[in-house]
Protein backbone atom coordinates (compact mmCIF):
# COMPACT_ATOMS: atom_id res chain seq x y z
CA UNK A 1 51.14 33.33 -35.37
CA UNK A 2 51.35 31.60 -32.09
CA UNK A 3 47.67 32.03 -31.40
CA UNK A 4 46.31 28.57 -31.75
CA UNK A 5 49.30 27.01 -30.76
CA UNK A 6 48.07 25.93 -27.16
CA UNK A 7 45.38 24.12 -28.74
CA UNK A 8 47.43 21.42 -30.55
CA UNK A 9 46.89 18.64 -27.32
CA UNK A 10 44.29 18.29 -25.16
CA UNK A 11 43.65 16.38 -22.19
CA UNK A 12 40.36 15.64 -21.70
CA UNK A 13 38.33 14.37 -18.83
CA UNK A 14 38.73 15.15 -15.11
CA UNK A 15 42.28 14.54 -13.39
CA UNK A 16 42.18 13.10 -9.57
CA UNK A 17 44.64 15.12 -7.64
CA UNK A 18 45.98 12.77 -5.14
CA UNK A 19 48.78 14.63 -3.46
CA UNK A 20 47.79 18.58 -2.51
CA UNK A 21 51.19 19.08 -0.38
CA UNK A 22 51.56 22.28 -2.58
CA UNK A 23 48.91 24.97 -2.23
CA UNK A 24 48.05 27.35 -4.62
CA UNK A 25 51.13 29.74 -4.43
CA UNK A 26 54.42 30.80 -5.16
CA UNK A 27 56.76 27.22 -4.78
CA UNK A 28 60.44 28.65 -5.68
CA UNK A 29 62.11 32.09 -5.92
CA UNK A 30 65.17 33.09 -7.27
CA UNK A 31 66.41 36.80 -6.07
CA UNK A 32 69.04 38.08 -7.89
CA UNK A 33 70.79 34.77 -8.74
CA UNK A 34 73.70 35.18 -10.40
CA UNK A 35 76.35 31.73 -11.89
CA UNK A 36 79.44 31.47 -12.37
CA UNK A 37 81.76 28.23 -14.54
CA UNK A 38 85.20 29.71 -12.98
CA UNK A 39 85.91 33.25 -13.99
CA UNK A 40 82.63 33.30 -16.41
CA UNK A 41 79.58 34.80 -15.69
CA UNK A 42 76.90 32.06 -16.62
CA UNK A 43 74.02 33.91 -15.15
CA UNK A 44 73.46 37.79 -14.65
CA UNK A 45 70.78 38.41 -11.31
CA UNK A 46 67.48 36.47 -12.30
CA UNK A 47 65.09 37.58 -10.13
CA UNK A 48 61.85 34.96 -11.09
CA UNK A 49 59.23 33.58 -8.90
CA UNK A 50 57.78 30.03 -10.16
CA UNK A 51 54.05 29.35 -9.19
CA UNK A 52 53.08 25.99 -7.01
CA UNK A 53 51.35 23.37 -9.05
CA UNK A 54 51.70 24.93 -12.47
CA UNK A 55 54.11 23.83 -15.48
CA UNK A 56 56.96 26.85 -16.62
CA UNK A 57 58.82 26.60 -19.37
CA UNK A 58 62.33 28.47 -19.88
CA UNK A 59 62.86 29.12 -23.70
CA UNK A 60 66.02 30.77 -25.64
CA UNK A 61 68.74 30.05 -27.91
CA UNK A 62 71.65 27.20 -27.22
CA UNK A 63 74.16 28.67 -24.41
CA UNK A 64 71.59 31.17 -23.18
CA UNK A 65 71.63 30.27 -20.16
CA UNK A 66 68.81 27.75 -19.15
CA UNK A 67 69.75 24.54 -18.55
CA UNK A 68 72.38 26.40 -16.34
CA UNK A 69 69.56 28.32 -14.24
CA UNK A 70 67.26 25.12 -14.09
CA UNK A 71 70.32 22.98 -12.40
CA UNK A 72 70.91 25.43 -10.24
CA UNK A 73 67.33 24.62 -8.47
CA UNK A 74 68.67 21.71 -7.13
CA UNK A 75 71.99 22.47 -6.66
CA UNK A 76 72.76 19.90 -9.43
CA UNK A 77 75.55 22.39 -10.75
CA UNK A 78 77.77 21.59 -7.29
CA UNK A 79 79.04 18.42 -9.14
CA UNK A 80 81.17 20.62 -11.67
CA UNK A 81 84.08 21.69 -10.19
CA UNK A 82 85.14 25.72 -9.70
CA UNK A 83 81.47 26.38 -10.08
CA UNK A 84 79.18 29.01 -7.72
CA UNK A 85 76.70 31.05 -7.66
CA UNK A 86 75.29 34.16 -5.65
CA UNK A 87 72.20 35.05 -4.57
CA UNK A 88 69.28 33.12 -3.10
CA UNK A 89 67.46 29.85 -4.53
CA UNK A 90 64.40 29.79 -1.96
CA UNK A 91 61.99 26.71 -2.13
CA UNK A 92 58.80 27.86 -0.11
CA UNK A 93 60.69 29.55 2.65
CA UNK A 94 63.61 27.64 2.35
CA UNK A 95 66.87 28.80 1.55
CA UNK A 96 68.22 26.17 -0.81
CA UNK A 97 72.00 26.00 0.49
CA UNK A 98 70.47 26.01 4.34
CA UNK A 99 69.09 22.52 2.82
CA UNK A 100 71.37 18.91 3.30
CA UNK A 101 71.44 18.01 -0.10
CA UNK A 102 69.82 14.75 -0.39
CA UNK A 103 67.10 16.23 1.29
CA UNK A 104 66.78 19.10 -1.05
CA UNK A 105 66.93 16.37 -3.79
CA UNK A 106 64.13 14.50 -2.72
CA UNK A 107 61.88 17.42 -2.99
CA UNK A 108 63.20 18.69 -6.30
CA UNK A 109 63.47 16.02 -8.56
CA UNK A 110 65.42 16.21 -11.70
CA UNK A 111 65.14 14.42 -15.27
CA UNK A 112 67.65 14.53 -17.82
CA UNK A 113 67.68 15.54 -21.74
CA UNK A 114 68.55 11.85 -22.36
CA UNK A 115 66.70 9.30 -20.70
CA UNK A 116 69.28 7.56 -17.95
CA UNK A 117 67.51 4.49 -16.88
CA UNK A 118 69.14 2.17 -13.74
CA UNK A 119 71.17 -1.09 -15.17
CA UNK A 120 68.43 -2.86 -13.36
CA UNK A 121 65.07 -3.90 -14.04
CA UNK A 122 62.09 -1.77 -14.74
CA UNK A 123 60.75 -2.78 -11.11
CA UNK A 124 64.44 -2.59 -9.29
CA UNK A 125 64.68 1.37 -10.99
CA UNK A 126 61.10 2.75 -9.88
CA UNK A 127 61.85 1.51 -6.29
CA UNK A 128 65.78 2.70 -5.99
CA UNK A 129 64.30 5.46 -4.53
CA UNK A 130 61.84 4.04 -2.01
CA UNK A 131 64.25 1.63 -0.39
CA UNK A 132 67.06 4.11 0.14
CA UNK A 133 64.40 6.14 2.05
CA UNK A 134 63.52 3.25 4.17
CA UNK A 135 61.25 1.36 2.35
CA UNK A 136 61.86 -2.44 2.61
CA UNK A 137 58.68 -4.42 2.78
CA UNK A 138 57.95 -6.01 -0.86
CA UNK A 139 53.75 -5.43 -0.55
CA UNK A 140 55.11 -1.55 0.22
CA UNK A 141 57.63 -1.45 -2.31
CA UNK A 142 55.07 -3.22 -4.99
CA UNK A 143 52.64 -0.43 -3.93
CA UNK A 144 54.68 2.38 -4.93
CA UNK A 145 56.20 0.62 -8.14
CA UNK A 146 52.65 0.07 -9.42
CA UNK A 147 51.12 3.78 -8.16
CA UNK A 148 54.12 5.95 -9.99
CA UNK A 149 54.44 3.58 -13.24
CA UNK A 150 50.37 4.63 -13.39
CA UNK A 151 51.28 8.23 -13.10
CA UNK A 152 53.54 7.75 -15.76
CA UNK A 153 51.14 6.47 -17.93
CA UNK A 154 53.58 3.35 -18.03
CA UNK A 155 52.06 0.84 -16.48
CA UNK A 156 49.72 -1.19 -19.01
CA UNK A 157 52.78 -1.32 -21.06
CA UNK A 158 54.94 -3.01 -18.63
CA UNK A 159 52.83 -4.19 -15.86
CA UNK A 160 53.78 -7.90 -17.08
CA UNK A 161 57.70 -7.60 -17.50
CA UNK A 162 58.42 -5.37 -14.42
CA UNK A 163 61.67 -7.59 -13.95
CA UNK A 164 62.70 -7.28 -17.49
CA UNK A 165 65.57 -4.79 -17.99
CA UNK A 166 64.62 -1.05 -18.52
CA UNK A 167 67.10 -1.49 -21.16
CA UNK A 168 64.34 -3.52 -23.45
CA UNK A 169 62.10 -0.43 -23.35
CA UNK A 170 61.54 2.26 -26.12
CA UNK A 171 63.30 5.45 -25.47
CA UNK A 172 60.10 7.07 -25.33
CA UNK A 173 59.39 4.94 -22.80
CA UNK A 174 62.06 4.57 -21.22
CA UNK A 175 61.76 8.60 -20.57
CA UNK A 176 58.65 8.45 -18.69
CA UNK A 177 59.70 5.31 -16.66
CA UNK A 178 62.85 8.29 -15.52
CA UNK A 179 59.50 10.03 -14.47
CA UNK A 180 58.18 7.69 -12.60
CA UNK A 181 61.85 7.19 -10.84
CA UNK A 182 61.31 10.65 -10.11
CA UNK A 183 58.11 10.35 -8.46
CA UNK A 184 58.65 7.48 -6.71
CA UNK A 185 60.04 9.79 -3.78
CA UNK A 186 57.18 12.49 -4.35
CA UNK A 187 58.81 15.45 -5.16
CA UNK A 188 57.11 18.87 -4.46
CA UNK A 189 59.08 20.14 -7.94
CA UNK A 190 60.29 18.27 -11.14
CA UNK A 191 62.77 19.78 -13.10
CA UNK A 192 62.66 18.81 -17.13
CA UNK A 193 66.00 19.77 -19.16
CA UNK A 194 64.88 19.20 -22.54
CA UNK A 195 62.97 15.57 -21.90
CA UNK A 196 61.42 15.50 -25.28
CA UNK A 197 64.76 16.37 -27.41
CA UNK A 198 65.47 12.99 -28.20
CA UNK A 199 61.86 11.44 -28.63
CA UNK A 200 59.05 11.03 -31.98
CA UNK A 201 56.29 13.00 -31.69
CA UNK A 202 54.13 10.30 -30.56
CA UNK A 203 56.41 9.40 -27.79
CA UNK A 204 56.30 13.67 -27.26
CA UNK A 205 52.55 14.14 -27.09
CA UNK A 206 53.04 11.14 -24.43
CA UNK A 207 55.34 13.11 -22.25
CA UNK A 208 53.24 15.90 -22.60
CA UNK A 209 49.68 14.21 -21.40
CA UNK A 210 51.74 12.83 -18.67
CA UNK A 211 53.06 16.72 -17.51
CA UNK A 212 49.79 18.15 -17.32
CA UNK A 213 48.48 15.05 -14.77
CA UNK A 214 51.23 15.35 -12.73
CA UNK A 215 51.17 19.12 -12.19
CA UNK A 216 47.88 18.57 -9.79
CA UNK A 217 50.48 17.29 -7.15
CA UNK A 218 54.02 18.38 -8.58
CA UNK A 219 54.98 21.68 -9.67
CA UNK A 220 56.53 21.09 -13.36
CA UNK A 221 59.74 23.44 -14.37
CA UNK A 222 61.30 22.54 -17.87
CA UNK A 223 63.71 23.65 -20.76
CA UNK A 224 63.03 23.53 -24.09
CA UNK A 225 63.96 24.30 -27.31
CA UNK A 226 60.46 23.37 -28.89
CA UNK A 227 58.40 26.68 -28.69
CA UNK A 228 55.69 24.98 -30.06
CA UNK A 229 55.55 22.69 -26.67
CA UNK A 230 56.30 25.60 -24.25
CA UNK A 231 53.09 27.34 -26.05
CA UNK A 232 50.79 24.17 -25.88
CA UNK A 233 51.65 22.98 -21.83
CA UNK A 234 53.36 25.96 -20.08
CA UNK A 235 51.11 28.61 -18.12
CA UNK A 236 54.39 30.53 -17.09
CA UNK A 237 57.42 31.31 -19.79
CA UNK A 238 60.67 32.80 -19.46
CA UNK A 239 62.84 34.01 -22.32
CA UNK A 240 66.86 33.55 -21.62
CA UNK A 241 69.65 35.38 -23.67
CA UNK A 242 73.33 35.18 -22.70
CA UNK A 243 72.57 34.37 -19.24
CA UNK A 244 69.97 36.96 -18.45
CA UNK A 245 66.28 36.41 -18.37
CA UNK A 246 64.64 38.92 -20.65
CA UNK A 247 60.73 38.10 -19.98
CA UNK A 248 58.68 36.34 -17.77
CA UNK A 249 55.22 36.06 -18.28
CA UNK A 250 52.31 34.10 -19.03
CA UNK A 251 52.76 31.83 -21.82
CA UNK A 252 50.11 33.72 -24.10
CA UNK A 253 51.88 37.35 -23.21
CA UNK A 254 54.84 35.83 -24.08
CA UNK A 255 53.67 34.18 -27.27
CA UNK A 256 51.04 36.85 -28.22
CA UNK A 257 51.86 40.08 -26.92
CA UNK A 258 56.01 40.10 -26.00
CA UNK A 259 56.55 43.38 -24.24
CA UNK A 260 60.62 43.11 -25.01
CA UNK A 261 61.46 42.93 -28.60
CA UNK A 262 63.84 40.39 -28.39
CA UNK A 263 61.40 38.10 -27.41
CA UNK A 264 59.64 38.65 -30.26
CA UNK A 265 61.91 38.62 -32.97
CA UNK A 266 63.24 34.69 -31.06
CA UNK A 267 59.49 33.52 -31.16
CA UNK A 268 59.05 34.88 -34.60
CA UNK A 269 62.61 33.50 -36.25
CA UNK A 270 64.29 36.72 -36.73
CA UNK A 271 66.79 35.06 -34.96
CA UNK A 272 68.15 32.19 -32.47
């Protein structure tokens, strides 16, 4: 059913990779992870390994558990109160919580279901980033601006009203020019909750295209509930159910040849 699903969008021509700080490899780990929201168990011991420079995809029903397990790889669940977790988040051979936090944030980048642009121009949000790392001079800040807005495929559409509010943009576009916010500190992993959810399928297939340029230099990690886009851009998926990760697998086992039946009757609409 799912067979021919990968082939819906294509990318063709050659892609420059111009950042290789990842090598081919295992990028993050969790070893028997386990969340908690007060006295209720969120997450039940996910033991996954994500692979460096490649885009996963976590699939499942609402309240399964994803969103939950994807925040937690950049601590981002710290900012809800009576919250914790056990376990080990390790990025390379990093222990997440050994990391100061803005640190940890600048090399796991986050974007949100619903794009969040700055109250500030389209220029003033790529290089928020930039200049609270230390980058002042306006040839170096321009440099940046203009470099991640092309990796966002944004740039011919706002190259002449960069001082324009981000606010005036589409909300397709105003999604990738979150991207490019995220880029502008270069990440080595960009977490995606959902970032097509709210967006046409043109503005989609955009978002897409953009994901599987930027995976040369950025390991991609993303929720969805589109199965159809987990099957045409993930290599890696993993299946959630109430808080527990029932497969993980390449994206055609997953979506051809399930080895848990659950997974197979939530790809095939037996239920979910």
């Amino acid at each position: 059913m799912f067979a021919s699903i990968r082939s819906e969008v294509a990318v063709q021509g050659s892609r420059e990779i111009e950042n290789t700080r990842s090598k081919a490899g295992l990028k993050l780990q969790s070893r028997n992870l386990s969340f908690y929201y007060g006295k209720f168990k969120a997450l039940h011991e996910i033991d996954l390994k994500i692979q460096a420079n490649k885009i996963t995809a976590f699939i499942g029903p609402s309240g399964c558990g994803k969103s939950t397990f994807l925040r937690t790889l950049n601590r981002m669940n710290e900012t809800i109160r009576h919250t914790r977790f056990d376990g080990e988040v390790l990025l390379d051979d990093d222990n997440i919580l050994n990391l100061e936090l803005t640190a940890l944030r600048r090399r796991v980048g986050m974007v949100f279901q619903r794009s969040n642009p700055f109250p500030k121009s389209i220029f003033d949000n790529v290089a928020y980033g930039p200049r609270l790392n230390g980058i002042r001079g306006k040839s170096a800040l321009e440099e940046v601006v203009e470099k991640c807005l092309v990796r966002s495929a944004l740039w011919d559409e706002v190259k002449d009203k960069l001082h324009k509010t981000a606010y005036d943009l589409s909300g397709g576009q105003q999604q990738r020019l979150c991207i490019a916010r995220a880029l502008a500190v270069e990440p080595e992993v960009l977490l995606l909750d959902e970032p097509c959810s709210a967006l046409d399928p043109i503005a989609t297939a955009k978002i897409e295209e953009l994901l599987f340029q930027i995976k040369d230099f950025c390991t991609i990690v993303m929720v969805t509930h589109n199965m159809q886009q987990a099957a045409r851009i993930a290599e890696y998926t993993g299946f959630f159910l109430m808080g527990k990760l029932i497969e993980f697998d390449t994206t055609k086992t997953i979506f051809e040849k399930p080895s848990i039946q659950a997974t197979e009757d939530y790809i095939t609409g037996r239920f979910g």
